[in-house]
PDB file of N, CA and C in Angstrom:
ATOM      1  N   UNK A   1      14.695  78.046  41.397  1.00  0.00           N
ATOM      2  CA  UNK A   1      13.998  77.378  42.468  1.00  0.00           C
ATOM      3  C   UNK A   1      12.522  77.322  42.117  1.00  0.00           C
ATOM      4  N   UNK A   2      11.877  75.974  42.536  1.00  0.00           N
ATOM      5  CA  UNK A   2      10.356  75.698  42.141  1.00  0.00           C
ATOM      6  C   UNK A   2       9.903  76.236  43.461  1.00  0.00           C
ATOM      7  N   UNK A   3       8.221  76.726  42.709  1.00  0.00           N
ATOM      8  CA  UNK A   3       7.323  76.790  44.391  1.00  0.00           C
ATOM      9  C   UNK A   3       6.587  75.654  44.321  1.00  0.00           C
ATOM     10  N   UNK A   4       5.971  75.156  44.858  1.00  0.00           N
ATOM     11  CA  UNK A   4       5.235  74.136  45.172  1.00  0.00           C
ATOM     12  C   UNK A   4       3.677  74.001  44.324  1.00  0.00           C
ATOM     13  N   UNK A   5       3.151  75.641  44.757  1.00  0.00           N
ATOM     14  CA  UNK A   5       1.612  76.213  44.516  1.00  0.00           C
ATOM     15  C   UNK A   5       1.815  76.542  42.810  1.00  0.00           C
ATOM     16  N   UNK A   6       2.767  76.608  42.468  1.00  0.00           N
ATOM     17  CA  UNK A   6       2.998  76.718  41.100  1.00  0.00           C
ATOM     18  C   UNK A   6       2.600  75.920  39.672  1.00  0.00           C
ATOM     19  N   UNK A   7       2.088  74.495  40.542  1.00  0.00           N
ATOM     20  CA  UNK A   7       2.038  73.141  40.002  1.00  0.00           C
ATOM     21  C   UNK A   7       0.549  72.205  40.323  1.00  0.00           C
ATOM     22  N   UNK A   8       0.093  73.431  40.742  1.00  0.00           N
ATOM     23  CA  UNK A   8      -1.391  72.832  40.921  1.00  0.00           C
ATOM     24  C   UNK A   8      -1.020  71.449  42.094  1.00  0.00           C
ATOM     25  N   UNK A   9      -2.849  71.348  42.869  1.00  0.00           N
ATOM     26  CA  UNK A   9      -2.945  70.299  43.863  1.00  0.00           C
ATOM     27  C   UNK A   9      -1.684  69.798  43.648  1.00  0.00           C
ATOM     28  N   UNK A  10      -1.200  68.983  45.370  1.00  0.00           N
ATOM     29  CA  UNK A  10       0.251  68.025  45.700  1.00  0.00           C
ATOM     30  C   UNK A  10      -0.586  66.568  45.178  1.00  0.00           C
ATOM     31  N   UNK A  11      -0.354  65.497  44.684  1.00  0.00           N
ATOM     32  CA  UNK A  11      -1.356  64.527  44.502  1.00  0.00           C
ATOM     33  C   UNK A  11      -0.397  63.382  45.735  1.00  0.00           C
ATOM     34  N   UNK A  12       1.160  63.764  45.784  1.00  0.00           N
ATOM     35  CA  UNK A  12       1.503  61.957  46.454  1.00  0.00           C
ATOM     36  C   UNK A  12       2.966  63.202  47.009  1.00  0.00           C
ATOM     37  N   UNK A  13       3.263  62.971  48.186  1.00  0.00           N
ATOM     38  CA  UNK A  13       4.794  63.238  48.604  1.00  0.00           C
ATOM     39  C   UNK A  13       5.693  61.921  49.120  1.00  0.00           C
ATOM     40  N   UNK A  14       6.964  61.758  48.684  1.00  0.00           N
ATOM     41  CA  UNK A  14       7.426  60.415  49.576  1.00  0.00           C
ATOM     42  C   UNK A  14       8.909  61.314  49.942  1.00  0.00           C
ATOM     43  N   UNK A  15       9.141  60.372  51.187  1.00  0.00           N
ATOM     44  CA  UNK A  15      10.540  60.696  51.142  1.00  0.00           C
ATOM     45  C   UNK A  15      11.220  59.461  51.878  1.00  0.00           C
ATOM     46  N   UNK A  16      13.197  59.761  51.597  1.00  0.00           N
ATOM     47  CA  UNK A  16      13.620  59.061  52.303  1.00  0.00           C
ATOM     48  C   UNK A  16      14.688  60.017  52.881  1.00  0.00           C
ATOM     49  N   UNK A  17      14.633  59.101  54.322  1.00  0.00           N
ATOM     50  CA  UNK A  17      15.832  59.785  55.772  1.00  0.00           C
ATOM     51  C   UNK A  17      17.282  58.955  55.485  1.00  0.00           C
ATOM     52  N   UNK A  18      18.115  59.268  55.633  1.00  0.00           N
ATOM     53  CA  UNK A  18      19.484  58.438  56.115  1.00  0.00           C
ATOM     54  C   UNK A  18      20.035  59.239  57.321  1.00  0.00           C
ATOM     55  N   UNK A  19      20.452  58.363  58.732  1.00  0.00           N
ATOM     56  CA  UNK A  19      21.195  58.763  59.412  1.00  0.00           C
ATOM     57  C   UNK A  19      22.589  58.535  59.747  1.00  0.00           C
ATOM     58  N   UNK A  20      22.764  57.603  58.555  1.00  0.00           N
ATOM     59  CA  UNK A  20      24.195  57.499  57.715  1.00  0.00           C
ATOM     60  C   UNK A  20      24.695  57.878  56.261  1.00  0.00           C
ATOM     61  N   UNK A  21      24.594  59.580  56.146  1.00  0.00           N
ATOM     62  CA  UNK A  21      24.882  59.731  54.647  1.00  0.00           C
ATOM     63  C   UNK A  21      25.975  59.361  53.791  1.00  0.00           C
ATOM     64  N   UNK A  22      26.261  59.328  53.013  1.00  0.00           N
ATOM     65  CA  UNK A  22      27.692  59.400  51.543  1.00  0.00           C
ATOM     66  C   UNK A  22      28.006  60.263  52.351  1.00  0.00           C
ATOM     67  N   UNK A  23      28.062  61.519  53.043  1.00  0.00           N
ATOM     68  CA  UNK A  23      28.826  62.434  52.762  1.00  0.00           C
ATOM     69  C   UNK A  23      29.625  62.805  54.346  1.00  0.00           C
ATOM     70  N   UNK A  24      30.936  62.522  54.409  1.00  0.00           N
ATOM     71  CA  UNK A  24      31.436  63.164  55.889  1.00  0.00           C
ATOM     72  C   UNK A  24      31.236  64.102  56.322  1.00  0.00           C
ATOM     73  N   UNK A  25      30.677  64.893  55.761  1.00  0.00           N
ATOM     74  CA  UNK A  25      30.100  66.230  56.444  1.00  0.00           C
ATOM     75  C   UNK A  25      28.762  66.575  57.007  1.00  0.00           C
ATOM     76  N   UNK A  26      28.049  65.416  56.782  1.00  0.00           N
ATOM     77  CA  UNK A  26      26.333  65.620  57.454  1.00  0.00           C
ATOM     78  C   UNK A  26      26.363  64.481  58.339  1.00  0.00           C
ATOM     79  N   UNK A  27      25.469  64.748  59.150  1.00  0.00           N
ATOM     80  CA  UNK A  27      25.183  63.727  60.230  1.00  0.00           C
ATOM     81  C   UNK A  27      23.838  63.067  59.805  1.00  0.00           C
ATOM     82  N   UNK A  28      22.676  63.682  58.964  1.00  0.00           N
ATOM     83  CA  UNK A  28      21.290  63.001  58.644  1.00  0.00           C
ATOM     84  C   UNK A  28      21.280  63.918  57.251  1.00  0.00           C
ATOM     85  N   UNK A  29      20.629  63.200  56.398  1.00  0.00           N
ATOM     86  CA  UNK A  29      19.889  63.486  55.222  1.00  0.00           C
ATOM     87  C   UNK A  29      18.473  63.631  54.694  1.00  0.00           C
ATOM     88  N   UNK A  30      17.722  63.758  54.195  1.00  0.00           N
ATOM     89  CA  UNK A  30      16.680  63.775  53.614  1.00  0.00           C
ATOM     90  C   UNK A  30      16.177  64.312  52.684  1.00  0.00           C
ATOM     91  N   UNK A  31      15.698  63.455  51.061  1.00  0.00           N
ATOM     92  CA  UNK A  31      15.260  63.809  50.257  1.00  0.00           C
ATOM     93  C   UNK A  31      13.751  63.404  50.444  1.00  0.00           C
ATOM     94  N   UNK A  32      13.173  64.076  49.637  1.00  0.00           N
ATOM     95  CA  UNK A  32      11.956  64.552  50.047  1.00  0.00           C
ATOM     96  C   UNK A  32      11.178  64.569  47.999  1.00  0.00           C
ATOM     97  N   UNK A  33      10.182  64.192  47.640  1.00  0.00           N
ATOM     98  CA  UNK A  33       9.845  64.423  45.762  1.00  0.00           C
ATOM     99  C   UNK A  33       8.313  64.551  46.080  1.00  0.00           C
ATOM    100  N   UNK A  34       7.963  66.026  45.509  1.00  0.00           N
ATOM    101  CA  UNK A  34       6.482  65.607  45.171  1.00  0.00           C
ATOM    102  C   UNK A  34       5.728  65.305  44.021  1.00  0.00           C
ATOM    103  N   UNK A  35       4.628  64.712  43.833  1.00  0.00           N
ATOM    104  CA  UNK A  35       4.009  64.761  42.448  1.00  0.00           C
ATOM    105  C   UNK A  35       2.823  65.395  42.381  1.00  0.00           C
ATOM    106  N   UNK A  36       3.081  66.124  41.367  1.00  0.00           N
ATOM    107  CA  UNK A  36       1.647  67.518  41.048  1.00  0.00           C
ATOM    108  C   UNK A  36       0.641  66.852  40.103  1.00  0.00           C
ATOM    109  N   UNK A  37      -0.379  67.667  40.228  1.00  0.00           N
ATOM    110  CA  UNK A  37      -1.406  67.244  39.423  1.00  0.00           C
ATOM    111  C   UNK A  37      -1.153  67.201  37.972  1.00  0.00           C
ATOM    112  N   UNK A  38       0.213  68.798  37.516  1.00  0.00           N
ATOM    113  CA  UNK A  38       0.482  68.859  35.809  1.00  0.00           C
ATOM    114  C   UNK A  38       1.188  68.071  35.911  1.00  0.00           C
ATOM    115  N   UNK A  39       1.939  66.955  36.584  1.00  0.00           N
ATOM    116  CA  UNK A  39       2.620  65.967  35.986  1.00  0.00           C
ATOM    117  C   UNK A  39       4.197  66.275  36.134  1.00  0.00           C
ATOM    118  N   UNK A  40       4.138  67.494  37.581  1.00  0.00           N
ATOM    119  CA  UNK A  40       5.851  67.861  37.588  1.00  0.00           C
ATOM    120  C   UNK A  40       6.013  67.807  38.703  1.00  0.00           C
ATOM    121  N   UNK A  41       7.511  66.763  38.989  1.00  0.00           N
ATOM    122  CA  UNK A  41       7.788  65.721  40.239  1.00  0.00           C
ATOM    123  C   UNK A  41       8.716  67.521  40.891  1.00  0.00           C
ATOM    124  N   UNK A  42       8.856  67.313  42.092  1.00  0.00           N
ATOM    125  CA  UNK A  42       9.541  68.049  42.382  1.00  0.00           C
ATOM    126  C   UNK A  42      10.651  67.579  43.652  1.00  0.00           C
ATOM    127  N   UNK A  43      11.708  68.152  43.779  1.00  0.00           N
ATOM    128  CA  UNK A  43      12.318  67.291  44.953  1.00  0.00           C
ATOM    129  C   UNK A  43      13.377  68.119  45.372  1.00  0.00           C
ATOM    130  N   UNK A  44      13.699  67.684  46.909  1.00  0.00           N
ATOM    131  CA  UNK A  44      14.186  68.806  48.501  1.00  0.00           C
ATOM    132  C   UNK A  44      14.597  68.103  48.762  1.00  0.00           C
ATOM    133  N   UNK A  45      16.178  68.181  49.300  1.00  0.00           N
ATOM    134  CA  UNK A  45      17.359  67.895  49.822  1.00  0.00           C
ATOM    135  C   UNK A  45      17.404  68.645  51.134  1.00  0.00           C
ATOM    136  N   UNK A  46      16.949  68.005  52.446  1.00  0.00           N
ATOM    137  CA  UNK A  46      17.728  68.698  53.570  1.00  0.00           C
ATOM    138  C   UNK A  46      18.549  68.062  54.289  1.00  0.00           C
ATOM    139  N   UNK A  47      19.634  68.817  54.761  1.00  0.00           N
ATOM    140  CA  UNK A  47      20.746  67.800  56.187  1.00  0.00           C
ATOM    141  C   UNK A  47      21.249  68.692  56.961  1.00  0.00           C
ATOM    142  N   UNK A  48      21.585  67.596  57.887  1.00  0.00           N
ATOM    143  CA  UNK A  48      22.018  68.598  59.144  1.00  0.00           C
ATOM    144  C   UNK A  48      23.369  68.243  59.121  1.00  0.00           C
ATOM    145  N   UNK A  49      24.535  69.368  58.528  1.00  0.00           N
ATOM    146  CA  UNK A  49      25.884  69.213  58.920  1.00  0.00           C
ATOM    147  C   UNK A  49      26.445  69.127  60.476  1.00  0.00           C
ATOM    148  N   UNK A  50      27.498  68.181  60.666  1.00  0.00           N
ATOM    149  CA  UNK A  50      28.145  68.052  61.299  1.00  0.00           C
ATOM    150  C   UNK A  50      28.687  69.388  61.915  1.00  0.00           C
ATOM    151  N   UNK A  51      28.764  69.339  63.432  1.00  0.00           N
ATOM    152  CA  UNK A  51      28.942  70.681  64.227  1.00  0.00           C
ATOM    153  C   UNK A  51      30.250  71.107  63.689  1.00  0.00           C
ATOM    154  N   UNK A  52      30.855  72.575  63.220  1.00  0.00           N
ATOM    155  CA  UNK A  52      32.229  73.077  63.180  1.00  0.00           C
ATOM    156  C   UNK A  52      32.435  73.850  64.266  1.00  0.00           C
ATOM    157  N   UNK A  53      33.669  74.330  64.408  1.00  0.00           N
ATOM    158  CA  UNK A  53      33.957  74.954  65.991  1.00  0.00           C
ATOM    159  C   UNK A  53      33.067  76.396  66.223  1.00  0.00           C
ATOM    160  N   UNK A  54      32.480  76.646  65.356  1.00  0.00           N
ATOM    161  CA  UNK A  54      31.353  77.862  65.659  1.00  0.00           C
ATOM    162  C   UNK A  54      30.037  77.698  65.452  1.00  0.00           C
ATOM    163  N   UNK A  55      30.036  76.036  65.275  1.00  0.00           N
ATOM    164  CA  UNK A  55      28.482  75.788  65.292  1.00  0.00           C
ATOM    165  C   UNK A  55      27.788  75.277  66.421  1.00  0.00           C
ATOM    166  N   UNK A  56      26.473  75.175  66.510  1.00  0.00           N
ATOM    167  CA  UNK A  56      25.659  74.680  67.344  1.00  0.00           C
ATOM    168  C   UNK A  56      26.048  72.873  67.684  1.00  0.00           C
ATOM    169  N   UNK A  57      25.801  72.643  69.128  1.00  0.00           N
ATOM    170  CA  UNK A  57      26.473  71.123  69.233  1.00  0.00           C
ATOM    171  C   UNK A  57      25.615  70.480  68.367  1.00  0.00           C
ATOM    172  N   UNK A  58      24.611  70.605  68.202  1.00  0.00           N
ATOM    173  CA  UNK A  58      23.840  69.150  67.209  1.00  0.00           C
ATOM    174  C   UNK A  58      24.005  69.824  65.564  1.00  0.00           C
ATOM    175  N   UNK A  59      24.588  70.585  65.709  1.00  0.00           N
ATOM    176  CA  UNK A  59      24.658  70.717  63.625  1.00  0.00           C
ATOM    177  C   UNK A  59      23.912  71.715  63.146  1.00  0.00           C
ATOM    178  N   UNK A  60      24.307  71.928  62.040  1.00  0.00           N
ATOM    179  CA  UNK A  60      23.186  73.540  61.436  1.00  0.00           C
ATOM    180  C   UNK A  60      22.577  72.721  60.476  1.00  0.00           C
ATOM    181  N   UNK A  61      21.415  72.891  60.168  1.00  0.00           N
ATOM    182  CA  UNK A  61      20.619  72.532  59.107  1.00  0.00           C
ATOM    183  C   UNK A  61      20.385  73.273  58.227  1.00  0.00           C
ATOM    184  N   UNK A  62      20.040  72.601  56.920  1.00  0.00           N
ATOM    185  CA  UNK A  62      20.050  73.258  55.795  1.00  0.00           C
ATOM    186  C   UNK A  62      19.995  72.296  54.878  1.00  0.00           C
ATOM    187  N   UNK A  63      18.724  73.542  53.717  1.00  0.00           N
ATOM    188  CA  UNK A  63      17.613  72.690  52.751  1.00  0.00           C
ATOM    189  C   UNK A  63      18.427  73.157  51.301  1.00  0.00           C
ATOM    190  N   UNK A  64      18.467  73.142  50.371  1.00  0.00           N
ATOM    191  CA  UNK A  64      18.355  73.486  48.671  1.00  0.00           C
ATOM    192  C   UNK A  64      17.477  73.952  48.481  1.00  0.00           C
ATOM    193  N   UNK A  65      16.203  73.650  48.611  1.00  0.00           N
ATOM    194  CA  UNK A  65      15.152  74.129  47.945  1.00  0.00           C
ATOM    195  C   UNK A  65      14.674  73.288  47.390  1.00  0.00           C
ATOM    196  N   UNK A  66      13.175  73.725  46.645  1.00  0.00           N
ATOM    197  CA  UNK A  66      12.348  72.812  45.444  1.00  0.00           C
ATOM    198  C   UNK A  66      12.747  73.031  44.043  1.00  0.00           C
ATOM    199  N   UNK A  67      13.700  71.860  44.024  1.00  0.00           N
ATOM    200  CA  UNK A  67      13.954  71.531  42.557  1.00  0.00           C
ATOM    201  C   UNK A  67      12.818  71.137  41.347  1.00  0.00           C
ATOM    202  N   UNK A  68      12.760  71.245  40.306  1.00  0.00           N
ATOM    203  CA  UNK A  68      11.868  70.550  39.348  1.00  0.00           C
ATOM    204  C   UNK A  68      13.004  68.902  38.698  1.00  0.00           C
ATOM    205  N   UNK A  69      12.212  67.883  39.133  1.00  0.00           N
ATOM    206  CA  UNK A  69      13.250  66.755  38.910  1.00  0.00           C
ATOM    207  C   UNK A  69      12.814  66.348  37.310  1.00  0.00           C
ATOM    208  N   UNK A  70      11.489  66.305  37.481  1.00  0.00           N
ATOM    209  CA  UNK A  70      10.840  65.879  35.893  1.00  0.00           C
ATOM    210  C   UNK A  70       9.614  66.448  35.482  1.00  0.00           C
ATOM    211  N   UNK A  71       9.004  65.717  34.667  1.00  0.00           N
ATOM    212  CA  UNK A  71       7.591  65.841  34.157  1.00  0.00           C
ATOM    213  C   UNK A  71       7.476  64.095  33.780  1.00  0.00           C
ATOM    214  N   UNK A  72       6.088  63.755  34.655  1.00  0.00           N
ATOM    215  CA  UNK A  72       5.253  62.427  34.176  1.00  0.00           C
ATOM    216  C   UNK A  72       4.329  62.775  32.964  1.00  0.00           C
ATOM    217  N   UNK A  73       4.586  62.044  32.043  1.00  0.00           N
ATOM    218  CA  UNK A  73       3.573  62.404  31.046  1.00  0.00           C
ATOM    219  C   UNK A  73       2.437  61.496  30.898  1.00  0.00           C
ATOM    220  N   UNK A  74       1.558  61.577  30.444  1.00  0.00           N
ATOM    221  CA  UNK A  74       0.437  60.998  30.116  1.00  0.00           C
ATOM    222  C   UNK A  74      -0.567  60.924  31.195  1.00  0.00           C
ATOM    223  N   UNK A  75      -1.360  60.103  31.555  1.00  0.00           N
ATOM    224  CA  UNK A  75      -2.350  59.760  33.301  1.00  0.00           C
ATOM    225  C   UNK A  75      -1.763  60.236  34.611  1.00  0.00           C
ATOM    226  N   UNK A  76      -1.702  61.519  35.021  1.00  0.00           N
ATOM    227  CA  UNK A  76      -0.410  61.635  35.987  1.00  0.00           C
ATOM    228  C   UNK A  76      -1.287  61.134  37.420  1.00  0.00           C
ATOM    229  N   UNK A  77      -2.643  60.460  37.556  1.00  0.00           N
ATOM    230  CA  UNK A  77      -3.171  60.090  38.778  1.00  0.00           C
ATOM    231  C   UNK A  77      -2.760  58.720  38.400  1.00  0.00           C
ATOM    232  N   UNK A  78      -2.646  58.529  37.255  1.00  0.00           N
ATOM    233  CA  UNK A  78      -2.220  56.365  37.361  1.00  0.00           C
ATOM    234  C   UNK A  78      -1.297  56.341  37.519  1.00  0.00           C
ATOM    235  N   UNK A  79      -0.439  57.055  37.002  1.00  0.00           N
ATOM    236  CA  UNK A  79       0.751  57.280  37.527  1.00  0.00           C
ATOM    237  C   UNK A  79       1.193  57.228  38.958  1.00  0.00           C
ATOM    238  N   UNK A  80       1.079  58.295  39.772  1.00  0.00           N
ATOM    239  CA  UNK A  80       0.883  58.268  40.539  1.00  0.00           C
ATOM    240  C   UNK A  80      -0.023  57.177  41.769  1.00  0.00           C
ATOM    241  N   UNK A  81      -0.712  56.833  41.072  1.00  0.00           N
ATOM    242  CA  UNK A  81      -1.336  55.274  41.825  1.00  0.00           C
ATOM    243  C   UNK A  81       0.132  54.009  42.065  1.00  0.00           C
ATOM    244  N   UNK A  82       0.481  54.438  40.285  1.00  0.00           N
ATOM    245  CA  UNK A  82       1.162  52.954  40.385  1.00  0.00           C
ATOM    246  C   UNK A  82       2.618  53.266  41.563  1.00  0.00           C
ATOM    247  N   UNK A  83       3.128  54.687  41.437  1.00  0.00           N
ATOM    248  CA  UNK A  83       4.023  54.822  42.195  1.00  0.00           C
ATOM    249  C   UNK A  83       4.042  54.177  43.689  1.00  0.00           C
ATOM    250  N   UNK A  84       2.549  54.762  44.243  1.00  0.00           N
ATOM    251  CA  UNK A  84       1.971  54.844  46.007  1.00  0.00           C
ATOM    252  C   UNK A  84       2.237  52.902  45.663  1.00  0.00           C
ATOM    253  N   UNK A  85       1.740  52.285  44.944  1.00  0.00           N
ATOM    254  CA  UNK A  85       2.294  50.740  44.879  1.00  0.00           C
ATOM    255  C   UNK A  85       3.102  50.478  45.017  1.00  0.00           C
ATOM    256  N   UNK A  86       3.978  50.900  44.228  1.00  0.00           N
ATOM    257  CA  UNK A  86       5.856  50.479  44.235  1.00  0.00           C
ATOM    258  C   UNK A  86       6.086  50.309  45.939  1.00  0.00           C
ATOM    259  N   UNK A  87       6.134  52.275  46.060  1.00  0.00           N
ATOM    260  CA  UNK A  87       6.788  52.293  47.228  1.00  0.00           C
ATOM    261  C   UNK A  87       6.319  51.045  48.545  1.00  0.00           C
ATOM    262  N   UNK A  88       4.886  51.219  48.378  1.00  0.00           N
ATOM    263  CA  UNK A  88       4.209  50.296  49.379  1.00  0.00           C
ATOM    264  C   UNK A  88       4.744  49.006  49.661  1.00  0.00           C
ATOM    265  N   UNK A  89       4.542  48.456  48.443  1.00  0.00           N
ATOM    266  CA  UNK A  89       5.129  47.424  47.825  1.00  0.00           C
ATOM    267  C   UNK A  89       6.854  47.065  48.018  1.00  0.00           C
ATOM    268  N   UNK A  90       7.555  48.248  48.180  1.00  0.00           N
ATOM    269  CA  UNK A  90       8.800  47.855  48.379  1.00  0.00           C
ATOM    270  C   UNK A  90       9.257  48.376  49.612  1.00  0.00           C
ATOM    271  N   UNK A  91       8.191  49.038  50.693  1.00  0.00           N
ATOM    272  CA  UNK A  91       8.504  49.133  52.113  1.00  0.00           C
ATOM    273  C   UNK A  91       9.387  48.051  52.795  1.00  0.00           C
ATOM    274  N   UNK A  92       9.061  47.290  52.318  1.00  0.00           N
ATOM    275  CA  UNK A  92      10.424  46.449  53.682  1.00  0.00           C
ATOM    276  C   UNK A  92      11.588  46.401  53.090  1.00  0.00           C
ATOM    277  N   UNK A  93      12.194  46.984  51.627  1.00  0.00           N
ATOM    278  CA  UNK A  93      13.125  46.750  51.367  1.00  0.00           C
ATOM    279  C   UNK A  93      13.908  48.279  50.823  1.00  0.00           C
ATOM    280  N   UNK A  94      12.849  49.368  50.709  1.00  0.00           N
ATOM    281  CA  UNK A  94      13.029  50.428  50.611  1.00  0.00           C
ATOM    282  C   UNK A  94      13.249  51.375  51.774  1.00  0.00           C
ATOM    283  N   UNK A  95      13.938  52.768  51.979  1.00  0.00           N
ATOM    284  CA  UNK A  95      13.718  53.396  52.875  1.00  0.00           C
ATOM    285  C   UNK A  95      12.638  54.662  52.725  1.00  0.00           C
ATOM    286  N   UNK A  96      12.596  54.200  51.508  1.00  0.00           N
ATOM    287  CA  UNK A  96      11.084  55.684  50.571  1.00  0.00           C
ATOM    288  C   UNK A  96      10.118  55.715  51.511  1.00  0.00           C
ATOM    289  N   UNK A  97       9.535  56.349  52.135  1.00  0.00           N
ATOM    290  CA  UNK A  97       8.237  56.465  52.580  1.00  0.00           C
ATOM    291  C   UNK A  97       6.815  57.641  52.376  1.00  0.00           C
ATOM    292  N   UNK A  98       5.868  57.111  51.487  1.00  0.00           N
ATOM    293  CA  UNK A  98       4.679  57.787  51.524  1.00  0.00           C
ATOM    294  C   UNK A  98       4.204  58.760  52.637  1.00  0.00           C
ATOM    295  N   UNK A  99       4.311  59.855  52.508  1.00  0.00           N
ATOM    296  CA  UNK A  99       3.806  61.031  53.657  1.00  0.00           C
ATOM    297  C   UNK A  99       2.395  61.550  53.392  1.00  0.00           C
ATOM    298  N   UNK A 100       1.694  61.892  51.812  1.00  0.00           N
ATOM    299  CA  UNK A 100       1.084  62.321  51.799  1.00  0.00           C
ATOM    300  C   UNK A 100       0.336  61.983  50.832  1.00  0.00           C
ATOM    301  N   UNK A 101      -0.853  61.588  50.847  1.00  0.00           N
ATOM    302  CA  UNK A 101      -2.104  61.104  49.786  1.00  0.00           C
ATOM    303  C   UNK A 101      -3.295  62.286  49.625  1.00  0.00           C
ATOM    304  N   UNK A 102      -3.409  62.737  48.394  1.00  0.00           N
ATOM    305  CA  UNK A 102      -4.664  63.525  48.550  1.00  0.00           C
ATOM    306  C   UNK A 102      -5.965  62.299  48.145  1.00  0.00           C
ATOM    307  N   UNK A 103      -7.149  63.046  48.541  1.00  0.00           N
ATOM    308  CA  UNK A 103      -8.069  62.357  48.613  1.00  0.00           C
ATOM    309  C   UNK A 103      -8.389  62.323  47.028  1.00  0.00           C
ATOM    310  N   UNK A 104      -8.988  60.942  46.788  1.00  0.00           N
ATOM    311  CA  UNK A 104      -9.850  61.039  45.400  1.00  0.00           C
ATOM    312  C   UNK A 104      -8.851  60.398  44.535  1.00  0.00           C
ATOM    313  N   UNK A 105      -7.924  59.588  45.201  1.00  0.00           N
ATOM    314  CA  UNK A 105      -6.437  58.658  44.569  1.00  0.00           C
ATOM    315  C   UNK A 105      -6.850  57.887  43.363  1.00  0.00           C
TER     316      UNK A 105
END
């Protein structure tokens, strides 16, 4: 499991929700990726399973943790620029959404 503080400044977080997952057993999803200043993406899986007969009526939740997904190599702030584009850029057709910008982009 990754920590977060491990990876120097967060530079960009995005995520996306589904409240229709792949999976018959969750009721909502959410992945979640950040990008660090060394250039290592990181990314969190949480959902809320579907109630079983000893669970709570709206579902138990539950995360994985911070994975390490990659390493960006080279400019990891242009990088990161060009990403905050994409997503922007593909908002009406994406469900990705930008959460977090540090200053000095």
């Amino acid at each position: 499991m990754a920590r977060l503080s491990a990876h120097g400044p967060e530079l960009l977080r995005i995520s996306c929700e589904t409240d229709t997952p792949k999976s018959d057993l969750t009721l909502w999803e959410r992945t979640t990726r950040t990008y660090h200043a060394d250039g290592v993406v990181l990314e969190k899986r949480d959902v809320i399973f579907k109630p079983g007969p000893y669970d709570p009526p709206e579902g138990r939740r539950y995360t994985w943790g911070w994975k390490k997904k990659g390493k960006l190599k080279g400019d990891t702030r242009e990088q990161v620029k060009t990403t905050i584009q994409i997503v922007e850029a593909g908002s009406k057709t994406s469900n990705w959404k930008v959460e977090f910008k540090q200053a000095g982009l």
